[in-house]
PDB file of N, CA and C in Angstrom:
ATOM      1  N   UNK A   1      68.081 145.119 112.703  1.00  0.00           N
ATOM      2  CA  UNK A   1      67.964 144.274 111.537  1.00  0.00           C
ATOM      3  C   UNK A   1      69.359 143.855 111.088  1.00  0.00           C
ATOM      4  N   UNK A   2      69.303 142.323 110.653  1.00  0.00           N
ATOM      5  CA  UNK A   2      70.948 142.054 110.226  1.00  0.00           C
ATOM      6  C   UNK A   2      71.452 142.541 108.858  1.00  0.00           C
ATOM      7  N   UNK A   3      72.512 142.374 108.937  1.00  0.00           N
ATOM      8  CA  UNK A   3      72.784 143.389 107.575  1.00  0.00           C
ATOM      9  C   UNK A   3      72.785 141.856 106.469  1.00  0.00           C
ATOM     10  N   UNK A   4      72.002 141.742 105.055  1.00  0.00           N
ATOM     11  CA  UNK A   4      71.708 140.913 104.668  1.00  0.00           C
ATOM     12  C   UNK A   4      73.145 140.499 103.886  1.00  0.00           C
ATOM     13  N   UNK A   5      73.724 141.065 103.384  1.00  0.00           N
ATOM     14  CA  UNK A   5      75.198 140.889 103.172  1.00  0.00           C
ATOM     15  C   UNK A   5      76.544 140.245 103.904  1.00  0.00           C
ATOM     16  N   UNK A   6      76.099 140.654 105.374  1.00  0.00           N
ATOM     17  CA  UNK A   6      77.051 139.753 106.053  1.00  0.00           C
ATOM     18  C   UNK A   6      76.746 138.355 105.925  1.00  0.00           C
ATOM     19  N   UNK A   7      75.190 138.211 106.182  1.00  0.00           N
ATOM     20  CA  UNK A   7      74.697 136.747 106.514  1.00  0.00           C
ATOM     21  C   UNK A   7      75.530 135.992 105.141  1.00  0.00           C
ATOM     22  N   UNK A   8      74.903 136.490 103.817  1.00  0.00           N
ATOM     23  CA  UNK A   8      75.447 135.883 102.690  1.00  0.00           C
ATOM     24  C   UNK A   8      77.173 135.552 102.451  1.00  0.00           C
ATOM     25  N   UNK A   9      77.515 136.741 103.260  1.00  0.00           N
ATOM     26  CA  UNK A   9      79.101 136.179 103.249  1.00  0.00           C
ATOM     27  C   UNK A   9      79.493 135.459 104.190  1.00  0.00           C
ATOM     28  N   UNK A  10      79.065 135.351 105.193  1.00  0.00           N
ATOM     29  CA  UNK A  10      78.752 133.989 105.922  1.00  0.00           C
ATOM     30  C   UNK A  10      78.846 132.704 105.469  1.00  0.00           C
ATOM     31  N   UNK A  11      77.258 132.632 104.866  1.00  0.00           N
ATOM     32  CA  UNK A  11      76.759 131.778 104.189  1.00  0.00           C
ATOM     33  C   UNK A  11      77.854 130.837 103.093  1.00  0.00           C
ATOM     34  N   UNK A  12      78.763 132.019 102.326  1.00  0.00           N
ATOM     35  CA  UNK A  12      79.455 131.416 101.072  1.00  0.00           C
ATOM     36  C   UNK A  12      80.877 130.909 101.849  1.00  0.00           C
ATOM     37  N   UNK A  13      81.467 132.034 103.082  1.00  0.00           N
ATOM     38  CA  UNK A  13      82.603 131.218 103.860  1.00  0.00           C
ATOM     39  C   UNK A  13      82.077 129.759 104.428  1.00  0.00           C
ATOM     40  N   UNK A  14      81.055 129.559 104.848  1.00  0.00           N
ATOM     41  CA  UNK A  14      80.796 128.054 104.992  1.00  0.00           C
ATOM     42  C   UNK A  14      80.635 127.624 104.365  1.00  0.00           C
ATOM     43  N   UNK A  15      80.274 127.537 103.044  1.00  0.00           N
ATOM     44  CA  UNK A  15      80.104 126.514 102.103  1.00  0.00           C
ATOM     45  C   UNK A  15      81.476 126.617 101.352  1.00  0.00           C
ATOM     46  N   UNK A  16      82.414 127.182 101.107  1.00  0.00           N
ATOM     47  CA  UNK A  16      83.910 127.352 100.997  1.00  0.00           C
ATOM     48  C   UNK A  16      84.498 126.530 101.707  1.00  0.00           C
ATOM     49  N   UNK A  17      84.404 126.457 103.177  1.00  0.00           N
ATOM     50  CA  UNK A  17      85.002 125.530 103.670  1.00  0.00           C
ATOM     51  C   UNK A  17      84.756 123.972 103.664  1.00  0.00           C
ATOM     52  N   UNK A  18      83.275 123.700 103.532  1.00  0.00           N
ATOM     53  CA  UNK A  18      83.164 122.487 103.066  1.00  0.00           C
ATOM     54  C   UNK A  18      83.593 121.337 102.641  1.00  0.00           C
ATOM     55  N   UNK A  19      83.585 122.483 101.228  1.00  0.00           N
ATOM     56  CA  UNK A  19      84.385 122.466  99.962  1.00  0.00           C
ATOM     57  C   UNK A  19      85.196 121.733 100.437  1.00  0.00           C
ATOM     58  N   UNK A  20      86.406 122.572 100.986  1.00  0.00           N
ATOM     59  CA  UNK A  20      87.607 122.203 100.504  1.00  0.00           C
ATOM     60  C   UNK A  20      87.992 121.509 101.775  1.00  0.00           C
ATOM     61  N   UNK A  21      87.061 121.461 102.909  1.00  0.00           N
ATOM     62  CA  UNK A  21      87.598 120.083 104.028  1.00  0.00           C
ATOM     63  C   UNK A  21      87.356 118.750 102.859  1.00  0.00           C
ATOM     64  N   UNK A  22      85.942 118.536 102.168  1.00  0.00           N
ATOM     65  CA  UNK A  22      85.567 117.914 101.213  1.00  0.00           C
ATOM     66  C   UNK A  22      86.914 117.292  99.926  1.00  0.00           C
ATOM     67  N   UNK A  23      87.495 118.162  99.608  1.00  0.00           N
ATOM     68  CA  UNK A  23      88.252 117.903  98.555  1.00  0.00           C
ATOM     69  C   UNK A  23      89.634 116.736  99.302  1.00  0.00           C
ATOM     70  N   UNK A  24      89.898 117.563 100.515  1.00  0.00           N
ATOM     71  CA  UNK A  24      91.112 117.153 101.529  1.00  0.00           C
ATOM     72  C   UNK A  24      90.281 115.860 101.460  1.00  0.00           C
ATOM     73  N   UNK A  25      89.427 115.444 102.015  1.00  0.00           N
ATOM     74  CA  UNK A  25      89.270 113.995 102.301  1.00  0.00           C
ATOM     75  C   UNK A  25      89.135 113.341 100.823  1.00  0.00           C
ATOM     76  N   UNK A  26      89.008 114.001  99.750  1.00  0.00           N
ATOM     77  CA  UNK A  26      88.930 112.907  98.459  1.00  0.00           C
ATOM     78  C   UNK A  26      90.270 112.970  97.917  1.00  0.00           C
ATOM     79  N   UNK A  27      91.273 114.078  98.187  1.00  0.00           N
ATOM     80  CA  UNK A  27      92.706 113.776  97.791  1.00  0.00           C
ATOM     81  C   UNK A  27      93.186 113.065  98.835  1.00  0.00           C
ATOM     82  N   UNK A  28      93.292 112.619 100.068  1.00  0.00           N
ATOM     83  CA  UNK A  28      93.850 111.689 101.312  1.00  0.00           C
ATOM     84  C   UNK A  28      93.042 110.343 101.170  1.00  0.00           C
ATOM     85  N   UNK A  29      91.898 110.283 100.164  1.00  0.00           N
ATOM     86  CA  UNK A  29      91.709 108.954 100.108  1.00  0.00           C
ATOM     87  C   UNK A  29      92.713 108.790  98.764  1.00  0.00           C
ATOM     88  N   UNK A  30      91.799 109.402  97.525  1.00  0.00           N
ATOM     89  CA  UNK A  30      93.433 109.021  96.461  1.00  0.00           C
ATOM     90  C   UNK A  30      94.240 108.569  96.647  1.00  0.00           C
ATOM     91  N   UNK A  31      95.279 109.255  97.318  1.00  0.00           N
ATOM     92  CA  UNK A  31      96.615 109.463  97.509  1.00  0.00           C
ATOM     93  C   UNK A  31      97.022 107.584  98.514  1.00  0.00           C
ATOM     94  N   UNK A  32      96.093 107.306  99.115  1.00  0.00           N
ATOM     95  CA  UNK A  32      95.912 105.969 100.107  1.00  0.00           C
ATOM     96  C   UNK A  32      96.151 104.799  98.942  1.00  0.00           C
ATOM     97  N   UNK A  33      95.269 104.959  98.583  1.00  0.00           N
ATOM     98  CA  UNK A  33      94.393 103.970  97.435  1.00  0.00           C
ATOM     99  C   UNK A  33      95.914 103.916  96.316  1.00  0.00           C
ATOM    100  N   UNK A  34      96.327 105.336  95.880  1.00  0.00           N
ATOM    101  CA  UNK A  34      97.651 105.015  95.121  1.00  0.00           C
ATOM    102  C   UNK A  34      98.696 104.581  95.810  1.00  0.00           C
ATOM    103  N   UNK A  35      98.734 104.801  97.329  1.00  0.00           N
ATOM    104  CA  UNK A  35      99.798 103.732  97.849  1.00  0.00           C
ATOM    105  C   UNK A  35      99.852 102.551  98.207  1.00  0.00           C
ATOM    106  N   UNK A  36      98.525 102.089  98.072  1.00  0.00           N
ATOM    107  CA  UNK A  36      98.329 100.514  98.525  1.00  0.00           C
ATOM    108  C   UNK A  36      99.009  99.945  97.414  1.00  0.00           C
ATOM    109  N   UNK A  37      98.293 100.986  95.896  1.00  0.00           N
ATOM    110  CA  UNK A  37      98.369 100.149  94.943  1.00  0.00           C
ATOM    111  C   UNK A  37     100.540 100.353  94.240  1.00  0.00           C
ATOM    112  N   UNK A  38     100.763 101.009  94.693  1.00  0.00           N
ATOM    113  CA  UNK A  38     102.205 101.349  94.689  1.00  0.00           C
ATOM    114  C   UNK A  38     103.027  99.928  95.493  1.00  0.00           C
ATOM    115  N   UNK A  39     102.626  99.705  96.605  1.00  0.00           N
ATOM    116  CA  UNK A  39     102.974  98.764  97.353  1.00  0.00           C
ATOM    117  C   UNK A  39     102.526  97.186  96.481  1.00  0.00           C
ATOM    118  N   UNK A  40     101.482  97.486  96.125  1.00  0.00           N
ATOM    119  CA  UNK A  40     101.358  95.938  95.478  1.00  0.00           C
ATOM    120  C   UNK A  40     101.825  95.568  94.622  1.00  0.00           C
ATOM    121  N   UNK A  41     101.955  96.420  93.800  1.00  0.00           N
ATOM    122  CA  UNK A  41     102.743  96.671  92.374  1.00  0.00           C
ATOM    123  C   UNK A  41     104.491  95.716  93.330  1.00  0.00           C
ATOM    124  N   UNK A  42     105.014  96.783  93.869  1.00  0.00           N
ATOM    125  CA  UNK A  42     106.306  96.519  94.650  1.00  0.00           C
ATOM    126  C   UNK A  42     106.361  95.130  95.145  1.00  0.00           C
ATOM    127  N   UNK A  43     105.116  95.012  95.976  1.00  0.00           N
ATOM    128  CA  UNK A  43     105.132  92.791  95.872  1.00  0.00           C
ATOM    129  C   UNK A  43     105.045  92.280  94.765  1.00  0.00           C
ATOM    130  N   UNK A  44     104.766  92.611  93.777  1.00  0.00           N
ATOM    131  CA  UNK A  44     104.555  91.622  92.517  1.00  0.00           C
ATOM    132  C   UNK A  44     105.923  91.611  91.635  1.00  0.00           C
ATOM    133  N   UNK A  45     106.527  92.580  91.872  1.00  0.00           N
ATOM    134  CA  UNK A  45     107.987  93.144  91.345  1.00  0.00           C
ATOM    135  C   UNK A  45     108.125  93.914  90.497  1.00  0.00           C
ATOM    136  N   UNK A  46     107.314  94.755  90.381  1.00  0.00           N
ATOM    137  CA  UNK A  46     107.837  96.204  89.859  1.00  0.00           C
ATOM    138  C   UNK A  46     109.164  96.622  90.639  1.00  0.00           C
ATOM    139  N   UNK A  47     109.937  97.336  90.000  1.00  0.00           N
ATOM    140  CA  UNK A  47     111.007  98.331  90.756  1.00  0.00           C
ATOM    141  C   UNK A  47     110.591  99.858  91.198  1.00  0.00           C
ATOM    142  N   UNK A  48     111.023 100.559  92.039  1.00  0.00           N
ATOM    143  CA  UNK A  48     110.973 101.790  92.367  1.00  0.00           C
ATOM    144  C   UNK A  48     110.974 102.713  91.552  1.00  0.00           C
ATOM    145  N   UNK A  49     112.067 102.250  90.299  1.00  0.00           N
ATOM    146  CA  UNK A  49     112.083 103.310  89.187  1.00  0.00           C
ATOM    147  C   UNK A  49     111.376 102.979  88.134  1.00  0.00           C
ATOM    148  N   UNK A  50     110.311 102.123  88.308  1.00  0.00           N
ATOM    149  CA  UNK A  50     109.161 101.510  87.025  1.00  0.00           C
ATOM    150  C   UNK A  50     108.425 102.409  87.606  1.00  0.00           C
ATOM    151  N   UNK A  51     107.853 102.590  89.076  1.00  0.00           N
ATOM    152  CA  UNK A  51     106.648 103.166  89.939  1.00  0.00           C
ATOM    153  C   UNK A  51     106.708 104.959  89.957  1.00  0.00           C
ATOM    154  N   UNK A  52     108.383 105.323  90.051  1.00  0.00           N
ATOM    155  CA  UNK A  52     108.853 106.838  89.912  1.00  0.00           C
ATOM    156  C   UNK A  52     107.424 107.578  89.992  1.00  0.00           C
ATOM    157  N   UNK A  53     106.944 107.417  88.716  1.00  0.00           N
ATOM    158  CA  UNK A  53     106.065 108.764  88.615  1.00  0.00           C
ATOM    159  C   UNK A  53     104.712 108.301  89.242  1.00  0.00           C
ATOM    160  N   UNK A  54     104.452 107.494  89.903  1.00  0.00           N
ATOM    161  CA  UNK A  54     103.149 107.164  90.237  1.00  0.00           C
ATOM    162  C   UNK A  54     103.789 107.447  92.286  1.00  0.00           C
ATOM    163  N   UNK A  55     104.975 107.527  92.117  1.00  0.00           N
ATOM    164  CA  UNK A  55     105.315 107.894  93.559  1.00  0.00           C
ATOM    165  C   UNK A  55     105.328 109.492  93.541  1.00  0.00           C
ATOM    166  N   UNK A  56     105.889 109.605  92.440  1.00  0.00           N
ATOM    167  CA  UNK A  56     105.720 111.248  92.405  1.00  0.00           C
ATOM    168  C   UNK A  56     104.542 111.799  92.092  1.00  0.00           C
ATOM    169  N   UNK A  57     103.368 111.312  91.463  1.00  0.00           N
ATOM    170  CA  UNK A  57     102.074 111.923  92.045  1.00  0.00           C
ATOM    171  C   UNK A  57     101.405 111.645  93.451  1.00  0.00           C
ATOM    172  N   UNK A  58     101.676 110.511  94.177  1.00  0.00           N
ATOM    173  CA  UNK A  58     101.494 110.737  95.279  1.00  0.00           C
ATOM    174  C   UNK A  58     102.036 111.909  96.233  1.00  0.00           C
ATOM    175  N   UNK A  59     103.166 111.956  96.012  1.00  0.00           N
ATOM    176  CA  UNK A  59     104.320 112.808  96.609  1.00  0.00           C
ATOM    177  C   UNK A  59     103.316 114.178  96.456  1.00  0.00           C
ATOM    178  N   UNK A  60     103.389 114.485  95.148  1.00  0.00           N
ATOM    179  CA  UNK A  60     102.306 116.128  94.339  1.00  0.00           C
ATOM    180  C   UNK A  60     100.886 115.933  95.287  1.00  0.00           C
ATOM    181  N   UNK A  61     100.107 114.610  95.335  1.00  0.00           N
ATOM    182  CA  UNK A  61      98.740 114.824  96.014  1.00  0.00           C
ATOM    183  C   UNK A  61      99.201 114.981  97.519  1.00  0.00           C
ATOM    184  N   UNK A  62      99.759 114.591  98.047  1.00  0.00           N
ATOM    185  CA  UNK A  62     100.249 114.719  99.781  1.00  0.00           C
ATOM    186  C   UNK A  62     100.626 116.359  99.922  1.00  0.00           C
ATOM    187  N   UNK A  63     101.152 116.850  99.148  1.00  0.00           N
ATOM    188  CA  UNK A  63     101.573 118.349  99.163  1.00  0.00           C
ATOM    189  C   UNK A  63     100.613 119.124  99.395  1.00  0.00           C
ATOM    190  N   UNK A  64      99.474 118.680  98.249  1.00  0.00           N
ATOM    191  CA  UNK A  64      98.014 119.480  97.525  1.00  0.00           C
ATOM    192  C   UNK A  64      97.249 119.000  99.006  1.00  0.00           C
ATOM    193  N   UNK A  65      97.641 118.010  99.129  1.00  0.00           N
ATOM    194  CA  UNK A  65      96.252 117.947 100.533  1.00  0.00           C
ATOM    195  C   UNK A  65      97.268 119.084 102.078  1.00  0.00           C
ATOM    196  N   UNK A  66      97.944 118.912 101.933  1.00  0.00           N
ATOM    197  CA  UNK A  66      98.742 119.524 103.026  1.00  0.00           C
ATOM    198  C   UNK A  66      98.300 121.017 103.084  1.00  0.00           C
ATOM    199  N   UNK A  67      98.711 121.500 102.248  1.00  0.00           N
ATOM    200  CA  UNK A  67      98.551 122.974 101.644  1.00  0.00           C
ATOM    201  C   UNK A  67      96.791 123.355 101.935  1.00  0.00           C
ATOM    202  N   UNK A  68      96.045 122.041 101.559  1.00  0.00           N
ATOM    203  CA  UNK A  68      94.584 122.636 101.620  1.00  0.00           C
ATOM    204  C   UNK A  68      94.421 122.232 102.820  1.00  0.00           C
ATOM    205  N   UNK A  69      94.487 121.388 103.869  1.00  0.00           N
ATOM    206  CA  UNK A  69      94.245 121.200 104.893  1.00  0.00           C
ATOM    207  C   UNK A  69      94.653 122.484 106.078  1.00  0.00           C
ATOM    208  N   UNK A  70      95.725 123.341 105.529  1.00  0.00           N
ATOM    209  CA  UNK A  70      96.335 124.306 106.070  1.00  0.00           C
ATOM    210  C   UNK A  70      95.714 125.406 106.300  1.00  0.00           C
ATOM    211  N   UNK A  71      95.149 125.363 104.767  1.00  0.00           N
ATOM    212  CA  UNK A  71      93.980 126.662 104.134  1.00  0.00           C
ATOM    213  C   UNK A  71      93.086 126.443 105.217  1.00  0.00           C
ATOM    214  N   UNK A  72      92.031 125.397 105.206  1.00  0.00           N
ATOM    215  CA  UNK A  72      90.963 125.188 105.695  1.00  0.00           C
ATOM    216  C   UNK A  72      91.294 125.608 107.318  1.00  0.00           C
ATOM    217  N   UNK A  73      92.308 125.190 108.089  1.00  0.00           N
ATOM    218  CA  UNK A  73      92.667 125.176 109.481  1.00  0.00           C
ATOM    219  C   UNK A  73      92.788 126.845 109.628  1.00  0.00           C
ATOM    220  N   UNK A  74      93.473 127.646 108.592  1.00  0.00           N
ATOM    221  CA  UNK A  74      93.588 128.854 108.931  1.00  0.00           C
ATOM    222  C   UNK A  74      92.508 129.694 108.522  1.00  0.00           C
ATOM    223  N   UNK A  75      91.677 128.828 108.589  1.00  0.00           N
ATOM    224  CA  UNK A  75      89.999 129.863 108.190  1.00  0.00           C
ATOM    225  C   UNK A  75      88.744 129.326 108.577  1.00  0.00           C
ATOM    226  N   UNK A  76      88.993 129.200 110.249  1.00  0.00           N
ATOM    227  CA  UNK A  76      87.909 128.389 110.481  1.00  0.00           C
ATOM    228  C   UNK A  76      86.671 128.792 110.425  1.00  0.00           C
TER     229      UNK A  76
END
């Protein structure tokens, strides 16, 4: 008989990983979507240092997806 505890911890490591493959693809779309819009901004003529902090949350979401993409790879 299986031990009903493993199955369940099973059960919650796969849905854990999901998760957070899940999250990786909604921060790597973000992070897209804020650079298109970073770039358009930059054709229309914004400067680099008007955009700063909208480069530096990209910069912060590229990290956050890195870090979780890492997680997820080292726990397959």
């Amino acid at each position: 008989m299986a031990n009903p505890i493993l199955g369940e911890l099973a059960t919650e490591v796969s849905e854990t990983v999901t998760v957070m493959q899940s999250a990786t693809v909604l921060i790597n779309g973000f992070s897209t979507k804020l650079q298109t819009a970073i770039a358009a901004a930059l054709a229309n003529g914004a400067t680099e240092v008007e955009l700063a902090p909208l480069s530096d949350l990209k910069t912060a979401l590229d990290v956050s997806s890195n870090e979780l993409s890492a997680a997820v790879a080292a726990n397959p």
